[in-house]
Protein backbone atom coordinates (compact mmCIF):
# COMPACT_ATOMS: atom_id res chain seq x y z
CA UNK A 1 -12.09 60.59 87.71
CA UNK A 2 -14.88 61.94 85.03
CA UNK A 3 -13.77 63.80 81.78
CA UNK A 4 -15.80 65.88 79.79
CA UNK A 5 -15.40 68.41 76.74
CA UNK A 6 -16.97 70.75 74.49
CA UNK A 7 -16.15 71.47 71.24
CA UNK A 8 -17.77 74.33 69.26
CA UNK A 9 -17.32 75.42 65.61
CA UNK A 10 -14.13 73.48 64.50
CA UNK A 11 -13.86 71.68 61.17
CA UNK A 12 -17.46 69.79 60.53
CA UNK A 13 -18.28 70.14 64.07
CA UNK A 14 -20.91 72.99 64.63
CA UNK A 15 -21.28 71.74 68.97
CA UNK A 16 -20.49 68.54 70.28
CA UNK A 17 -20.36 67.79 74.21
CA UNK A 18 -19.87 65.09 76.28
CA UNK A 19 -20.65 65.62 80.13
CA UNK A 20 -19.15 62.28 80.73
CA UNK A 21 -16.56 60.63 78.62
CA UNK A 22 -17.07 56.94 79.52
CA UNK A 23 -14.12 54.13 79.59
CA UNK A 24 -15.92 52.77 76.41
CA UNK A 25 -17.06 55.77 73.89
CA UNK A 26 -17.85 54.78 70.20
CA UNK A 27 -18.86 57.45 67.22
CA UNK A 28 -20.60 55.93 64.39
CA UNK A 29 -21.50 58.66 61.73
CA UNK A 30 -21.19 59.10 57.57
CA UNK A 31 -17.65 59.38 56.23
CA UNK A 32 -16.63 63.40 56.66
CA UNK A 33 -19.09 63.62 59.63
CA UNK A 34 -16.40 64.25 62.01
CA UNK A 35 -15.36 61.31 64.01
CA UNK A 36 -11.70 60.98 63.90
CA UNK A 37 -12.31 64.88 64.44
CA UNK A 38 -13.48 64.62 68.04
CA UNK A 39 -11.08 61.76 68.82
CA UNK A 40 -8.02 63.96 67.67
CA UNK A 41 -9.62 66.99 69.79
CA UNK A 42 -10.18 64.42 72.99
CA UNK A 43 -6.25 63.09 72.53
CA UNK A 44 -4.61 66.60 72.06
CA UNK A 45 -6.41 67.40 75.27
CA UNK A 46 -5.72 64.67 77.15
CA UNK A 47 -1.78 64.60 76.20
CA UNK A 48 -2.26 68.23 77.68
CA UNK A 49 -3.64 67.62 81.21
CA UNK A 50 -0.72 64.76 80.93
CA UNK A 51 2.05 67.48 80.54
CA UNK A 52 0.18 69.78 82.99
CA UNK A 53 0.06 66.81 85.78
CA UNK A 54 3.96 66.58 84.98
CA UNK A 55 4.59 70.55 85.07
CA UNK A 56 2.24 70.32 88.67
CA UNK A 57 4.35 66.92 89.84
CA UNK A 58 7.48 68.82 89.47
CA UNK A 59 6.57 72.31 90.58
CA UNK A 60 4.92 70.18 93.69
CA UNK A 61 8.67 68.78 93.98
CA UNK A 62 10.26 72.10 94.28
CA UNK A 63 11.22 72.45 90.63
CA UNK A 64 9.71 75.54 89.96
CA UNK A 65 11.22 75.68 86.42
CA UNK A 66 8.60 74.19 83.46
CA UNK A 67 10.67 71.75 81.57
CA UNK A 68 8.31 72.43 78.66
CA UNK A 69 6.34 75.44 77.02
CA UNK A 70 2.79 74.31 75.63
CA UNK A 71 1.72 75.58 72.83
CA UNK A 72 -1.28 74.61 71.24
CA UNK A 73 -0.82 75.46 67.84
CA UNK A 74 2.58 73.97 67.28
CA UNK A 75 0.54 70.82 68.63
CA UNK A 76 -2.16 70.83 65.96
CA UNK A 77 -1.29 68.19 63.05
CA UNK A 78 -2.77 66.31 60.14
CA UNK A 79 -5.20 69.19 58.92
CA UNK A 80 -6.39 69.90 62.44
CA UNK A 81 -4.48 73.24 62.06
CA UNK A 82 -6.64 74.44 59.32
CA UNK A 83 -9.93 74.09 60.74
CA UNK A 84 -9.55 76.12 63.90
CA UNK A 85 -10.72 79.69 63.48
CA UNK A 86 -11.24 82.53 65.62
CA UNK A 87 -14.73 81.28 66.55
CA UNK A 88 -13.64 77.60 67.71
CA UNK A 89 -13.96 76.76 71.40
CA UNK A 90 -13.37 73.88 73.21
CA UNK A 91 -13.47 73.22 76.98
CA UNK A 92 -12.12 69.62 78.29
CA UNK A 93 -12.67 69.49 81.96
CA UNK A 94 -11.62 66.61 84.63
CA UNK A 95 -13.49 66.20 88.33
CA UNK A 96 -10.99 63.94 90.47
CA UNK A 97 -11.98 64.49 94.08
CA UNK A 98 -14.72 66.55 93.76
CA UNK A 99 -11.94 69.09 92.20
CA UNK A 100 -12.47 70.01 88.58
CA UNK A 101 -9.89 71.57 86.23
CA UNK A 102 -10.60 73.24 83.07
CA UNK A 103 -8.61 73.53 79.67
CA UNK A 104 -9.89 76.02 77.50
CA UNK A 105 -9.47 77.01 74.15
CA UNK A 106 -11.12 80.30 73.04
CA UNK A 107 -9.69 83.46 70.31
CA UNK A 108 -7.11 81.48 69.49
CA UNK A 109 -5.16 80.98 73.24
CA UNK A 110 -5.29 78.06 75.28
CA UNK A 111 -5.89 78.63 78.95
CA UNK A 112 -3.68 75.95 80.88
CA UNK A 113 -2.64 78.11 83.80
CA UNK A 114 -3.62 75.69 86.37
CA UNK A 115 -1.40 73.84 89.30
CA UNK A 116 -2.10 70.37 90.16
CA UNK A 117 -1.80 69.40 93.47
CA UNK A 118 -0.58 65.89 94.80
CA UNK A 119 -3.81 64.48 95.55
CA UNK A 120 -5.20 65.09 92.51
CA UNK A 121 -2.66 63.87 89.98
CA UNK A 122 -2.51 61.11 87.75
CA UNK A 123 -0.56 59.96 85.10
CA UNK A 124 -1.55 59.56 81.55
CA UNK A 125 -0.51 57.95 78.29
CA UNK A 126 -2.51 58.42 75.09
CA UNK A 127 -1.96 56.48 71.80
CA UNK A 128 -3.75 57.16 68.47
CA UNK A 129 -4.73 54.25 66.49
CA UNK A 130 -4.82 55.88 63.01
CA UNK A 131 -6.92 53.75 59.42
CA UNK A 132 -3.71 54.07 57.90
CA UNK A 133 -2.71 51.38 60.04
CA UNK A 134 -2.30 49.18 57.34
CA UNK A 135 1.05 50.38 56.06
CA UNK A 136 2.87 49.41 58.92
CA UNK A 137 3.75 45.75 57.90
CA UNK A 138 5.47 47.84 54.29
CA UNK A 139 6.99 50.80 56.81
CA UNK A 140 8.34 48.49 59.09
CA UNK A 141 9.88 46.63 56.35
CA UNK A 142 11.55 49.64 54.39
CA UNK A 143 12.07 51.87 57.30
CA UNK A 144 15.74 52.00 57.37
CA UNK A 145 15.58 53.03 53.60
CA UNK A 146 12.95 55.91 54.07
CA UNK A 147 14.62 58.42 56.75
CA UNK A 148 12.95 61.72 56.44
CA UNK A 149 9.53 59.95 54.98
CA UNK A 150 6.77 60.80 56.73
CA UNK A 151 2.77 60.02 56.35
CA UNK A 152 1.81 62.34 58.78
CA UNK A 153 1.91 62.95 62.34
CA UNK A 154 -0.77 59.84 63.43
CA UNK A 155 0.46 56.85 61.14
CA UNK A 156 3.93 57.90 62.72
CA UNK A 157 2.31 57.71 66.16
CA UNK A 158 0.68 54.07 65.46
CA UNK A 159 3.66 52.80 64.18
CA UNK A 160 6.17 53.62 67.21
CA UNK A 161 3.37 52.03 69.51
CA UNK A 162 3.74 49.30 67.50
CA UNK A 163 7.19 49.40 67.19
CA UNK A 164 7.66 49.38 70.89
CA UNK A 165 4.75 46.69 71.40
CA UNK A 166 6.84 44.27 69.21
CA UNK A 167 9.88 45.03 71.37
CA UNK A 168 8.50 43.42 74.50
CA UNK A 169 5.59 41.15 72.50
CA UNK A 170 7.09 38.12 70.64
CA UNK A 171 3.89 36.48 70.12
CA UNK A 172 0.39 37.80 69.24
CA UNK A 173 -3.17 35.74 69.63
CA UNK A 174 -5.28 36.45 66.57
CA UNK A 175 -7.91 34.48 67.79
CA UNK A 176 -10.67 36.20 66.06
CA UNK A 177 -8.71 34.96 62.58
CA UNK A 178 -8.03 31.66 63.90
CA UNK A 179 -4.19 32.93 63.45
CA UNK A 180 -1.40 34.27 65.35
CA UNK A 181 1.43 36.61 64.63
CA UNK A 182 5.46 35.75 65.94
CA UNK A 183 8.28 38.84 65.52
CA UNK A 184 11.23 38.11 64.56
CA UNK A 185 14.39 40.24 64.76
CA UNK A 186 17.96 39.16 63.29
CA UNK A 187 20.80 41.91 64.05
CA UNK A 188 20.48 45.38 62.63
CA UNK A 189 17.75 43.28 60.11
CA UNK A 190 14.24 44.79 60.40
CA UNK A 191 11.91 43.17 62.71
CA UNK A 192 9.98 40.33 60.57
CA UNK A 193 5.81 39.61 61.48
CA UNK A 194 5.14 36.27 60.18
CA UNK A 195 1.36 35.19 60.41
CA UNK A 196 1.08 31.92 61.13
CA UNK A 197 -2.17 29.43 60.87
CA UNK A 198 -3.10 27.85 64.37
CA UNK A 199 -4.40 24.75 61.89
CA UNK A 200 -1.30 22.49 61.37
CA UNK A 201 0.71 22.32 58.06
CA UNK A 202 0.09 25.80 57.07
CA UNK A 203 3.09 27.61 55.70
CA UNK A 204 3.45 30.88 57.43
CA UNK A 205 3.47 34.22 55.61
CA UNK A 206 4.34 37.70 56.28
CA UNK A 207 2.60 40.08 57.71
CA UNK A 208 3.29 42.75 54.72
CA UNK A 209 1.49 40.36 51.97
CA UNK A 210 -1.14 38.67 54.64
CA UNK A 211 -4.53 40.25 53.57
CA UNK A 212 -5.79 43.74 54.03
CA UNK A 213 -8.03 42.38 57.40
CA UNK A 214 -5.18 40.90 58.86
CA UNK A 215 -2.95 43.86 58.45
CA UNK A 216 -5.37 46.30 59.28
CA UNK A 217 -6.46 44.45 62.87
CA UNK A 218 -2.98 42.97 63.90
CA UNK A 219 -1.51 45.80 64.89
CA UNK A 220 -4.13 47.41 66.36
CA UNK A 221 -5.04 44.31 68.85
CA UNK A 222 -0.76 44.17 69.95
CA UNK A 223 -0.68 47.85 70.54
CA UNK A 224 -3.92 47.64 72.79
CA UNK A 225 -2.39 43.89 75.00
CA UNK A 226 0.88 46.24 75.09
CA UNK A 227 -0.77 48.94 76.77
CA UNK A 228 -3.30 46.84 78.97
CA UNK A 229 -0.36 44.52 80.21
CA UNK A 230 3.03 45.43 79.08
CA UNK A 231 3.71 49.13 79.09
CA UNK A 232 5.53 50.51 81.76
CA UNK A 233 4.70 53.45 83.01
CA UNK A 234 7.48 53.60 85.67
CA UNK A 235 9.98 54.13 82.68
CA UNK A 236 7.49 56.45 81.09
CA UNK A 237 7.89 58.02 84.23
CA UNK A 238 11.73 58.14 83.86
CA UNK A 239 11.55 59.54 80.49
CA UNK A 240 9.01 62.59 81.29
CA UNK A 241 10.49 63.74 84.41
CA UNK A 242 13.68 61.95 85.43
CA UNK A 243 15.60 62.24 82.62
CA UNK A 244 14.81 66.27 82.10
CA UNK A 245 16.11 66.25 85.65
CA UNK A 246 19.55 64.61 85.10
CA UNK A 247 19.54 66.57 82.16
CA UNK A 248 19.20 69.74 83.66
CA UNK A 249 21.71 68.92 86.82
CA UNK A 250 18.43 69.36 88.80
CA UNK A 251 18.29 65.73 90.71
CA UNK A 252 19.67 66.99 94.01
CA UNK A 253 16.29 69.63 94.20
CA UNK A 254 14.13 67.66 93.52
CA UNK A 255 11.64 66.45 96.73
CA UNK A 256 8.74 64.42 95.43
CA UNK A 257 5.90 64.53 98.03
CA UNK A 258 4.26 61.67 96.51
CA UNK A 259 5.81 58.26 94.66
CA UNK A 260 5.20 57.71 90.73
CA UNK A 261 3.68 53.82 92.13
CA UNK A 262 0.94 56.19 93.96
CA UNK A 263 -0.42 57.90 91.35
CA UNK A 264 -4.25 56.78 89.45
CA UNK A 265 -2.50 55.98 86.19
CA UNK A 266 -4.80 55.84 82.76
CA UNK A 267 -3.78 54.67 79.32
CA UNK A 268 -6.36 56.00 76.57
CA UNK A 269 -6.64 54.13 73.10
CA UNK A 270 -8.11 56.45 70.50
CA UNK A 271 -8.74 53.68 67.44
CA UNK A 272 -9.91 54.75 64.04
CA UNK A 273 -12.34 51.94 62.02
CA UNK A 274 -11.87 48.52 63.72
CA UNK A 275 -13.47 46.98 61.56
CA UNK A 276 -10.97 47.81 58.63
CA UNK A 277 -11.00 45.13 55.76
CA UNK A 278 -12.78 42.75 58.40
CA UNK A 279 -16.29 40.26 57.32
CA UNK A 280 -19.06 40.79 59.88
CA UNK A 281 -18.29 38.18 62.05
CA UNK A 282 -14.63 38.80 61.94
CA UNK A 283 -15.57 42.59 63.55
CA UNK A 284 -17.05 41.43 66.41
CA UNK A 285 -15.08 39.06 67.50
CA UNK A 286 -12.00 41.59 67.00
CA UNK A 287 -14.34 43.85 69.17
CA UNK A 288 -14.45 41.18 71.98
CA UNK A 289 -11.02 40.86 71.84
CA UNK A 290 -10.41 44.52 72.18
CA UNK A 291 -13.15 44.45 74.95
CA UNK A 292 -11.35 41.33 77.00
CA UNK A 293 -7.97 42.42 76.60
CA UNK A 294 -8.77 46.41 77.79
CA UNK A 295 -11.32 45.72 80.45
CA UNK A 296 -11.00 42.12 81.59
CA UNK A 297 -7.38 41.32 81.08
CA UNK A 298 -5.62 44.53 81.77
CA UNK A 299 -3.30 44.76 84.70
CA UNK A 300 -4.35 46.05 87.90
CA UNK A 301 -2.15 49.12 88.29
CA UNK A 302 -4.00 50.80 85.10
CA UNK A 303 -7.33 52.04 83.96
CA UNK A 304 -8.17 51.00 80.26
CA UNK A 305 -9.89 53.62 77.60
CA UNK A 306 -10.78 52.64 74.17
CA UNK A 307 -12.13 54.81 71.96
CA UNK A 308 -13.84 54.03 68.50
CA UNK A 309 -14.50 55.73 65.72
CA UNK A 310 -16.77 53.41 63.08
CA UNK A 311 -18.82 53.22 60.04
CA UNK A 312 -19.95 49.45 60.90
CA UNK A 313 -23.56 48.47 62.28
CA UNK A 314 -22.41 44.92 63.05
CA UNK A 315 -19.60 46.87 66.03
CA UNK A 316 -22.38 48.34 67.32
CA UNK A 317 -25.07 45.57 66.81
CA UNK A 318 -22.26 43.17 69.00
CA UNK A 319 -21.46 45.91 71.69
CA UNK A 320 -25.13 44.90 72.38
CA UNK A 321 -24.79 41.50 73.09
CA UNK A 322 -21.20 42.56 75.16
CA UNK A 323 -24.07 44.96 76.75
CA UNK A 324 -26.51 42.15 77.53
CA UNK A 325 -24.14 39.89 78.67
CA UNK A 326 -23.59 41.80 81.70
CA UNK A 327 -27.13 41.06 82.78
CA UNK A 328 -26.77 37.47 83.27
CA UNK A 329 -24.24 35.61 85.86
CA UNK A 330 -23.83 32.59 82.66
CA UNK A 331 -23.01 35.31 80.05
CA UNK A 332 -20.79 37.13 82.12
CA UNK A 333 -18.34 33.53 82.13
CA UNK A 334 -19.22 33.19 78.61
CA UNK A 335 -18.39 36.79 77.12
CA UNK A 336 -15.85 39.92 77.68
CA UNK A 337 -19.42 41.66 79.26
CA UNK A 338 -20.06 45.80 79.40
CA UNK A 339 -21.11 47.07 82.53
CA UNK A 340 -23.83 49.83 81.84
CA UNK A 341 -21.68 52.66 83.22
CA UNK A 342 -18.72 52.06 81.77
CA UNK A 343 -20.32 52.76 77.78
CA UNK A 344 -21.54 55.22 75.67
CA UNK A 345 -22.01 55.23 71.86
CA UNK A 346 -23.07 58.43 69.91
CA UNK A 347 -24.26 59.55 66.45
CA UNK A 348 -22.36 62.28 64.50
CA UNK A 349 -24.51 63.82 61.91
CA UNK A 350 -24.62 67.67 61.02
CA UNK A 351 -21.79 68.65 63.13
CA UNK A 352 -23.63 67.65 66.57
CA UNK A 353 -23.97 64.35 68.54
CA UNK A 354 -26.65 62.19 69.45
CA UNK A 355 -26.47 59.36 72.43
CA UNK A 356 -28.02 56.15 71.03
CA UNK A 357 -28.05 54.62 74.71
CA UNK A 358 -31.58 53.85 75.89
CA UNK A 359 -33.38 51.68 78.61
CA UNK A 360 -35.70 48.64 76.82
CA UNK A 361 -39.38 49.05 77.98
CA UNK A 362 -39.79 45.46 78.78
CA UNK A 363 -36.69 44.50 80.20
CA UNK A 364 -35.71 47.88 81.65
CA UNK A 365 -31.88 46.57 80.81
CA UNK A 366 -29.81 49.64 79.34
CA UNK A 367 -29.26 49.16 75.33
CA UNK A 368 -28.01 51.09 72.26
CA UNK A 369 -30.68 52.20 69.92
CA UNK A 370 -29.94 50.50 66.43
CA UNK A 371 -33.19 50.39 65.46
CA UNK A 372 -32.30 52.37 61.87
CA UNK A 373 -29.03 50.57 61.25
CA UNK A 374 -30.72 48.27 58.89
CA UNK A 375 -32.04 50.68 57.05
CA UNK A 376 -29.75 50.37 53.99
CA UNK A 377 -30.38 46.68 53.87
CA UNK A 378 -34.16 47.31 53.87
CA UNK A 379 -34.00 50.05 51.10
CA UNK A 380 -31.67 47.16 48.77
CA UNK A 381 -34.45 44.57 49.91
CA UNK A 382 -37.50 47.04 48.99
CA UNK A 383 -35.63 48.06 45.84
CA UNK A 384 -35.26 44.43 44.98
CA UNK A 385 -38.81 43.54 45.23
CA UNK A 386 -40.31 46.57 43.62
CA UNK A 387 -38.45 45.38 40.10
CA UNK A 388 -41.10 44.84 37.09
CA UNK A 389 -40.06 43.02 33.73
């Protein structure tokens, strides 16, 4: 399967394309440049062709009745809604099979008038990772007390994946921390996160007054092990199509000409700042667990996506070495290694991006281009030596 999309005049994005949306994509850019804009873009499309595959899985089946109407406006949250204008366009296309099927979005009106059939459909899931991850341990601990709160549309996203992560997870490796985080739950109590030390005679702590790196990054690395390894996607399946069924007393017509277990299932992580509240070294060893768990570790019945969204050299510095690694049989035991296909990393400045990925002249091995994220550092070290008395 290949994914691409175009986005034209929406928010601070002037044109942005991507012929070929890789399993790893990372956008490093200036606050306000328009990161988390693209990733909200690429997830409201994706959770589109989902519903589409479902409409096409059903219709397929002999239920010619859409259980759902899609409307693309009603599906725009978080500001989105006010940056699309008469003159935004955006066209997300996937090949499967040498098939390609367009979305569009032009003058206002989505164009999703397309059937799906069997051999091309798959299943999706999409989650949204949002910065404001770091309320969760307070949320979770208040939530029966704040019914009809909201923070908007993506923390409430975050926090359900979490929420449902810490159903099935009990126990979560912070390796990168040296520390791990157990869930406790005690009758109609809210769930408890207590971050424990894996150095003996440490008194453990919870998760809501643990520091701003730990609350920021565990969440994000147990909703990304749930989705690699835990999430089931046959009672997704249930929930999207079988229930609506039963629901509608339609069970009897419906003749599936291909099983749920057959179809190329993808889960897509959409994750705003990793490195949130994190030291250098602390980011990339959160991004190598993020790597290991989503390409290494995940189980076999799923593709992994992760998608970043960053201010931080050092993430993109390490994806390097993650890069490298895949060059050498030793590294490859030693590190959670990239292949070169499987990555791309971009610049957003001006409304546009610009691929960073490059091949080194002497070694001919495929590398990101970082040559002018030390920049800042050298302007502070210039500045420092240029001081008179």
């Amino acid at each position: 399967m290949k994914e691409s999309i175009i986005i034209k005049n929406l928010g601070p994005l002037k044109e942005v394309e991507i012929r070929d949306i890789k399993p790893l994509t990372v956008f490093i850019g200036k606050s306000a440049s328009g990161k988390s804009t693209i990733m909200k873009i690429i997830v409201l499309m994706r959770y589109i062709y989902k519903m589409i595959n479902i409409r096409s899985y059903l219709k397929n089946a002999k239920i010619t009745r859409s259980p759902f109407k899609l409307r693309f406006n009603s599906l725009l949250q978080d500001g989105l809604e006010n940056m699309i204008t008469v003159e935004t366009e955006i066209y997300y296309t996937v090949e499967i099979n040498g098939n390609q099927y367009t979305l569009s979005y032009t003058n206002k009106t989505l164009q999703s008038d397309i059937n799906i059939p069997n051999n091309d459909l798959v299943f999706f899931k999409e989650s949204y990772i949002s910065e404001t991850r770091s309320v969760i341990p307070t949320w979770a601990s208040k939530v029966a007390t704040l019914k009809g709160a909201s923070l908007g549309f993506f923390f409430h996203e975050t926090f359900n994946d979490f929420n449902n992560a810490t159903d099935v997870i009990k126990e979560q490796q912070l390796d990168y921390l040296n520390l791990k985080m157990k869930v406790q739950k005690s009758g109609n109590k809210p769930k408890q996160f207590m971050i424990e030390s894996l150095q003996e005679g440490t008194k453990p702590v919870e998760l809501r007054y643990a520091s701003s790196g730990i609350q920021t990054s565990a969440p994000l690395v147990t909703i990304v092990r749930y989705f690699a390894k835990e999430f089931s996607f046959k009672d997704a399946f249930k929930r999207s199509v079988l229930d609506y069924l039963y629901k509608q007393d339609r069970l009897e017509k419906f003749t599936p000409q291909i099983n749920q277990s057959d179809l190329e299932k993808y889960v897509h992580i959409h994750i705003e700042e990793a490195e949130l509240s994190l030291d250098p070294e602390a980011q990339r060893a959160l991004i190598s667990n993020l790597i290991d768990e989503a390409f290494h570790k995940n189980n076999e019945d799923r593709k992994l996506g992760l998608m970043i969204a960053t201010h931080s050299p050092y993430i993109v510095n390490h994806l390097n070495v993650l890069l490298r690694a895949g060059y050498f049989e030793k590294a490859r035991e030693n590190y959670p290694f990239l292949e070169k296909d499987n990555i791309a990393v971009y610049r957003v400045h001006e409304g546009t991006l610009t691929s960073l990925m490059a091949t080194d002249n002497e070694t001919e091995e495929y590398v990101i281009n970082t040559y002018d994220m030390s920049d800042t550092m050298e302007r502070i070290f210039d500045e420092y030596e240029s001081m008179e008395e």
